[in-house]
C-alpha atoms as a PDB file:
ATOM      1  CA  UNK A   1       0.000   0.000   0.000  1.00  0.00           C
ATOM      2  CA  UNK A   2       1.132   3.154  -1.215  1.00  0.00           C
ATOM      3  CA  UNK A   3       1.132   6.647   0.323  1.00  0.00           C
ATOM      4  CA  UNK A   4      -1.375   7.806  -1.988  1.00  0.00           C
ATOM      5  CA  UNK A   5      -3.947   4.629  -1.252  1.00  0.00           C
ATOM      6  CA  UNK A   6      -3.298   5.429   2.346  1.00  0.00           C
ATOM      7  CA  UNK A   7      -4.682   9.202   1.881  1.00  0.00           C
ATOM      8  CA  UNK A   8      -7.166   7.784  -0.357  1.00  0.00           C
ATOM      9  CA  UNK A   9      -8.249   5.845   2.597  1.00  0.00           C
ATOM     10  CA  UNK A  10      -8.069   8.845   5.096  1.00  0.00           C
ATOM     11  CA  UNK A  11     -10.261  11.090   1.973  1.00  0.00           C
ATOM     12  CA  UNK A  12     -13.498   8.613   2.319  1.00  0.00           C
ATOM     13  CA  UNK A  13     -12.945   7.865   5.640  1.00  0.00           C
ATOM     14  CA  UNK A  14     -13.288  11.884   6.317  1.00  0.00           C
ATOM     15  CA  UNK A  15     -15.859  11.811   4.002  1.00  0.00           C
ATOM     16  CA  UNK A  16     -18.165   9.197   5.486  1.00  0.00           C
ATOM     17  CA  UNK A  17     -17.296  10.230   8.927  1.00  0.00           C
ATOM     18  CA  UNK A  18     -19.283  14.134   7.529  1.00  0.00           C
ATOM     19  CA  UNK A  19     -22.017  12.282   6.099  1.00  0.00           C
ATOM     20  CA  UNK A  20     -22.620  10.955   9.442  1.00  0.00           C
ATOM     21  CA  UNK A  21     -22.140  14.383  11.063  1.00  0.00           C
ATOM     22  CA  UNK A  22     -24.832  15.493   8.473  1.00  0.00           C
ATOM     23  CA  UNK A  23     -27.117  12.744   9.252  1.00  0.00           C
ATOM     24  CA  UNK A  24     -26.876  14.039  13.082  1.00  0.00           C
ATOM     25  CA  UNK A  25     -27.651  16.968  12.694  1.00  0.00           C
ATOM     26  CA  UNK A  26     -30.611  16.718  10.644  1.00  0.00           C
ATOM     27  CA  UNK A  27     -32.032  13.190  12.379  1.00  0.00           C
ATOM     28  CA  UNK A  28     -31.033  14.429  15.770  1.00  0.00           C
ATOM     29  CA  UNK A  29     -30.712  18.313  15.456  1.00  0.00           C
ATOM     30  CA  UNK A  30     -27.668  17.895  17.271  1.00  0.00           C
ATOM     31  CA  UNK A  31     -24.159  19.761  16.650  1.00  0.00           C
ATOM     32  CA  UNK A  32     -20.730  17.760  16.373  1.00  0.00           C
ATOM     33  CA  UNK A  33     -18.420  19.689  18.109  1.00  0.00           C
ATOM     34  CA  UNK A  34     -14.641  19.585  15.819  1.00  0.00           C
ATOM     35  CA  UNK A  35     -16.226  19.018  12.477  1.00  0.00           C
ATOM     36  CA  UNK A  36     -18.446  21.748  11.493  1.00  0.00           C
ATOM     37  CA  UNK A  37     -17.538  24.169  14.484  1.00  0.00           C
ATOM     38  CA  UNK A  38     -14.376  24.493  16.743  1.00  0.00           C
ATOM     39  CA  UNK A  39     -14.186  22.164  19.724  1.00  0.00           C
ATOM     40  CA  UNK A  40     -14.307  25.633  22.093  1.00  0.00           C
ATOM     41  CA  UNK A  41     -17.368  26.721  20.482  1.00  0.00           C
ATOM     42  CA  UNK A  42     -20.466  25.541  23.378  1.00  0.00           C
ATOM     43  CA  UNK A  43     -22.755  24.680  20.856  1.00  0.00           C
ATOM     44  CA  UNK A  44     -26.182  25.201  23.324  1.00  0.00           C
ATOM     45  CA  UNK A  45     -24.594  29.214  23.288  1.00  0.00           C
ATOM     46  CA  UNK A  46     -25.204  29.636  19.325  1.00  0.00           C
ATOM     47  CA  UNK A  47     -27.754  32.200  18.592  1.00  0.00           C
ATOM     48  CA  UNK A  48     -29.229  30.285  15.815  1.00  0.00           C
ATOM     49  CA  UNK A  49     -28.646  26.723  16.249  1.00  0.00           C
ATOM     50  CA  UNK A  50     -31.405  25.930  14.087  1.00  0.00           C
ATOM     51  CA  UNK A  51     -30.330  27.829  11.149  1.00  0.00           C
ATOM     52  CA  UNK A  52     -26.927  26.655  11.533  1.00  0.00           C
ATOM     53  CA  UNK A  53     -28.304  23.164  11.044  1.00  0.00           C
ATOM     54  CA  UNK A  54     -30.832  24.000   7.794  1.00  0.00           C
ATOM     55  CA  UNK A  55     -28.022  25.715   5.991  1.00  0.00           C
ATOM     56  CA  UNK A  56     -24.632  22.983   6.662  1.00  0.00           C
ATOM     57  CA  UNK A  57     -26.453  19.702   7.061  1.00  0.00           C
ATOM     58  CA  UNK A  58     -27.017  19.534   3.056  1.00  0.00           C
ATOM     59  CA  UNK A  59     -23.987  21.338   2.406  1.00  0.00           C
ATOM     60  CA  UNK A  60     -21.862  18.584   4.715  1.00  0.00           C
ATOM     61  CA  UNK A  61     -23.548  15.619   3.116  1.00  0.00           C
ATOM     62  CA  UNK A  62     -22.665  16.384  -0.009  1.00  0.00           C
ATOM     63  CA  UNK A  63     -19.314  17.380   0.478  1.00  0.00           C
ATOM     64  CA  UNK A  64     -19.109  14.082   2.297  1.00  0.00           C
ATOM     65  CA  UNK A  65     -20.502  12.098  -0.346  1.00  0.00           C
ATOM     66  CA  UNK A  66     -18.771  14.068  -2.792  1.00  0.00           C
ATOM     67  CA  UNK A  67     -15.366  12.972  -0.476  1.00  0.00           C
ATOM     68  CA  UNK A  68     -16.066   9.165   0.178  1.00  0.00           C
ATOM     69  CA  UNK A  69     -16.876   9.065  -3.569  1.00  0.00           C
ATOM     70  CA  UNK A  70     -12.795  10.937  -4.536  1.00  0.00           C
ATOM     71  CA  UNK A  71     -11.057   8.612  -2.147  1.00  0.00           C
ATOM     72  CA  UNK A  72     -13.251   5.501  -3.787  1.00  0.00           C
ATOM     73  CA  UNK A  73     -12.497   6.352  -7.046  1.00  0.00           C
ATOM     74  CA  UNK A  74      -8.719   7.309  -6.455  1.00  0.00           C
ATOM     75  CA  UNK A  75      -8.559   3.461  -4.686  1.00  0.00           C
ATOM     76  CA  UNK A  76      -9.786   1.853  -7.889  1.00  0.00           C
ATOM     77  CA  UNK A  77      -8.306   3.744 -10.076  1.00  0.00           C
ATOM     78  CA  UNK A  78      -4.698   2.805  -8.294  1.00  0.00           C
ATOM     79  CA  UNK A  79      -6.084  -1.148  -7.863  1.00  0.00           C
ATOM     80  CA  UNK A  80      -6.690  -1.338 -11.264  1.00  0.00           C
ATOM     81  CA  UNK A  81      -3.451   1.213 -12.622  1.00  0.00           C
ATOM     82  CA  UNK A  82      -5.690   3.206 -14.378  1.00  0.00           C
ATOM     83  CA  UNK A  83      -4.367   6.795 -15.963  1.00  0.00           C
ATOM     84  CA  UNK A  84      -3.314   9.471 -13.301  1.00  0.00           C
ATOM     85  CA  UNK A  85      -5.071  11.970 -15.020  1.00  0.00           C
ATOM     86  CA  UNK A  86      -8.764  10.422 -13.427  1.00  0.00           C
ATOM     87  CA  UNK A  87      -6.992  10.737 -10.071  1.00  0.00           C
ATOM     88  CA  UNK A  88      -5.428  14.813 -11.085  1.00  0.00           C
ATOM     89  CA  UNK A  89      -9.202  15.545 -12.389  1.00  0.00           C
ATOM     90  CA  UNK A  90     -11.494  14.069  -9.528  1.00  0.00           C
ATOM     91  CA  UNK A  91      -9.014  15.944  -6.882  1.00  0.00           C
ATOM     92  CA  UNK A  92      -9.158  19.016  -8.754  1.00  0.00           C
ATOM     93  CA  UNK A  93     -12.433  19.069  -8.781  1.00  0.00           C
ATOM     94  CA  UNK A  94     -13.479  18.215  -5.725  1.00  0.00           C
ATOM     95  CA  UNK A  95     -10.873  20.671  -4.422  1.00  0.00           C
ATOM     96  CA  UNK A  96     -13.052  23.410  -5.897  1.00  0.00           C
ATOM     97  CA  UNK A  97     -15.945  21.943  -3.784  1.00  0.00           C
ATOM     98  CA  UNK A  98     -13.750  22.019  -0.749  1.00  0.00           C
ATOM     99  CA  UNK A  99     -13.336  25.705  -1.351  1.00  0.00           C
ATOM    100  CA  UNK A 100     -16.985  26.912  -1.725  1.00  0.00           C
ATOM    101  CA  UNK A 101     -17.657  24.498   1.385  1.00  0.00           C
ATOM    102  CA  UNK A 102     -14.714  26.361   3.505  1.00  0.00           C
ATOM    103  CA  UNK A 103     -16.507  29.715   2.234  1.00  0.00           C
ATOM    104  CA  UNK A 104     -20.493  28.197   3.352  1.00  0.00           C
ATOM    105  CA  UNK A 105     -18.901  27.255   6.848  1.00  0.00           C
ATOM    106  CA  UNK A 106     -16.857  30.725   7.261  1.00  0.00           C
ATOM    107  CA  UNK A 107     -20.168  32.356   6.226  1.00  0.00           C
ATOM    108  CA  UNK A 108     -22.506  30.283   8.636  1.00  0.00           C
ATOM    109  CA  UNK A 109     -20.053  30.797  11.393  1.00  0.00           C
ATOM    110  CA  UNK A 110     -20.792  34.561  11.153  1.00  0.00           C
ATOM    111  CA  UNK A 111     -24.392  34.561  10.552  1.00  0.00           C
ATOM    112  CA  UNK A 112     -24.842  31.480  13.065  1.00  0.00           C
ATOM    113  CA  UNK A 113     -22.937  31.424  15.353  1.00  0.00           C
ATOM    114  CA  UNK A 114     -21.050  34.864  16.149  1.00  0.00           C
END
């Protein structure tokens, strides 16, 4: 096993470990503390928990889904020694999804939570 299989590895495991901080929140309306908000955040203090929940919990699960499916992908495509421009173009783009995602959760930390 490769370094690269081993971050493929740590990309869905990230990934499936958001989907299930997505499910939370909308199942349970419940907040994981160190995944969408910092660990010193007290997550009964946010002025608009409820919000905060309606406008990540779609964003997170597809991100997650989005993440599970890269590191997938990248694992086959290595397994079977497929061209390393699938793996360049699925991490480019999902690196552009990463980025609008960083901007939604700076953005719902100021409406939400500050």
């Amino acid at each position: 096993m490769d370094n690269m299989s081993i971050f493929d590895i740590l990309i869905t495991a990230c990934g499936l470990y958001l989907v299930y901080t997505a499910v939370v929140m909308k199942t349970r309306g419940k907040i994981v503390k160190g995944v969408l908000v910092s660990r010193d955040v007290d997550v009964e203090q946010i002025k608009d928990k409820e919000g905060f929940i309606r406008y990540m919990s779609g964003k997170a699960l597809l991100v997650g889904v989005l993440a599970a499916a890269v590191g997938i992908i990248n694992l086959v495509n290595s397994y079977l020694k497929g061209p390393g421009w699938v793996s360049v173009a699925v991490i480019a783009g999902y690196f552009v999804v990463l980025m609008v995602f960083a901007y939604s959760s700076v953005k719902a930390r100021k409406t939400y939570i500050e």
